[in-house]
Protein backbone atom coordinates (compact mmCIF):
# COMPACT_ATOMS: atom_id res chain seq x y z
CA UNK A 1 26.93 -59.10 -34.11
CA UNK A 2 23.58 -59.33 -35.51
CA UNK A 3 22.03 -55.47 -36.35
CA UNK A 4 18.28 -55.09 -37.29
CA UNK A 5 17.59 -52.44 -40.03
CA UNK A 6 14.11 -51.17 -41.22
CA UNK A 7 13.65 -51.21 -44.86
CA UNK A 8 13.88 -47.65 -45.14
CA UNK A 9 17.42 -47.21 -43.17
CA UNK A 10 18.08 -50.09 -46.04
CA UNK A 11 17.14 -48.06 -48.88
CA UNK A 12 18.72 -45.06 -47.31
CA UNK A 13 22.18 -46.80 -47.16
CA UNK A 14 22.00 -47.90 -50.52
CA UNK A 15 20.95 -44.33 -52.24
CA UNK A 16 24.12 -42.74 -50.36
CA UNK A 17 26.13 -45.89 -51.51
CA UNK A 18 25.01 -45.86 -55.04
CA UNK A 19 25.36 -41.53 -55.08
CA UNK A 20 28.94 -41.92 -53.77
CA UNK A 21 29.71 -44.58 -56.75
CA UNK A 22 28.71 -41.65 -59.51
CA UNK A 23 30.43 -39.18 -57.71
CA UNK A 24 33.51 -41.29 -57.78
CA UNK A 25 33.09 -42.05 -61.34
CA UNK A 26 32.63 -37.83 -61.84
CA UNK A 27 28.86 -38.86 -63.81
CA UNK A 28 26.19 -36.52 -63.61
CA UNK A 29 22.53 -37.75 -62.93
CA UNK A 30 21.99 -37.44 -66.86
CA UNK A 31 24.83 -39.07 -68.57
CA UNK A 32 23.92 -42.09 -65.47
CA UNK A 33 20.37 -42.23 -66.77
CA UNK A 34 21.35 -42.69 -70.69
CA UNK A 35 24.65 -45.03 -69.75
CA UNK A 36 22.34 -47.14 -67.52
CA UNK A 37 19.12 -46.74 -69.42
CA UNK A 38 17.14 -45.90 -66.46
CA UNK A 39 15.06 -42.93 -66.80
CA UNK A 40 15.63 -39.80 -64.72
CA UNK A 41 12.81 -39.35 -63.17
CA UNK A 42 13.16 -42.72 -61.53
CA UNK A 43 17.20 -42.05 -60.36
CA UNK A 44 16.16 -38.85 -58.91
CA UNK A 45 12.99 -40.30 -57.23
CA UNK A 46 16.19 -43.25 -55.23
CA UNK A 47 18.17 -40.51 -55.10
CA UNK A 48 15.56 -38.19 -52.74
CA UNK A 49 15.21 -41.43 -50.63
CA UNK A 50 16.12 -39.92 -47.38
CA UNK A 51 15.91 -41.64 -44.29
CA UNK A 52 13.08 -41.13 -41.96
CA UNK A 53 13.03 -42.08 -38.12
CA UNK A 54 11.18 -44.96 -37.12
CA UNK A 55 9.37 -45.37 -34.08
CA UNK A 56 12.00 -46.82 -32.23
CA UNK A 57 14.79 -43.83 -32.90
CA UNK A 58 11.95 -41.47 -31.72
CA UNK A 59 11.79 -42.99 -28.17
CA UNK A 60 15.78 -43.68 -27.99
């Protein structure tokens, strides 16, 4: 079956997949940011990403 996604329910999906993977590996957002060598401020900034409604959840 084919399913349609907006790019924000894409983003959305992959913030809670890629927050489940830390958890799993028991890493705080810190020690991520110096094992990865992204900074903080930019895993916390994906990490907020929640999903919003688009216009065609409003009307459903």
């Amino acid at each position: 079956m084919l399913s349609l996604n907006a790019p924000s329910e894409i983003l959305a999906s992959g913030a809670a997949w890629a927050k489940e993977c830390r958890l799993w590996e028991q890493l705080t957002q810190d020690a991520l940011a110096e094992r990865s060598g992204v900074s903080l401020g930019s895993l916390k900034r994906f990490g907020r990403h929640r999903m919003r409604p688009t216009g065609r959840e409003r009307f459903r």
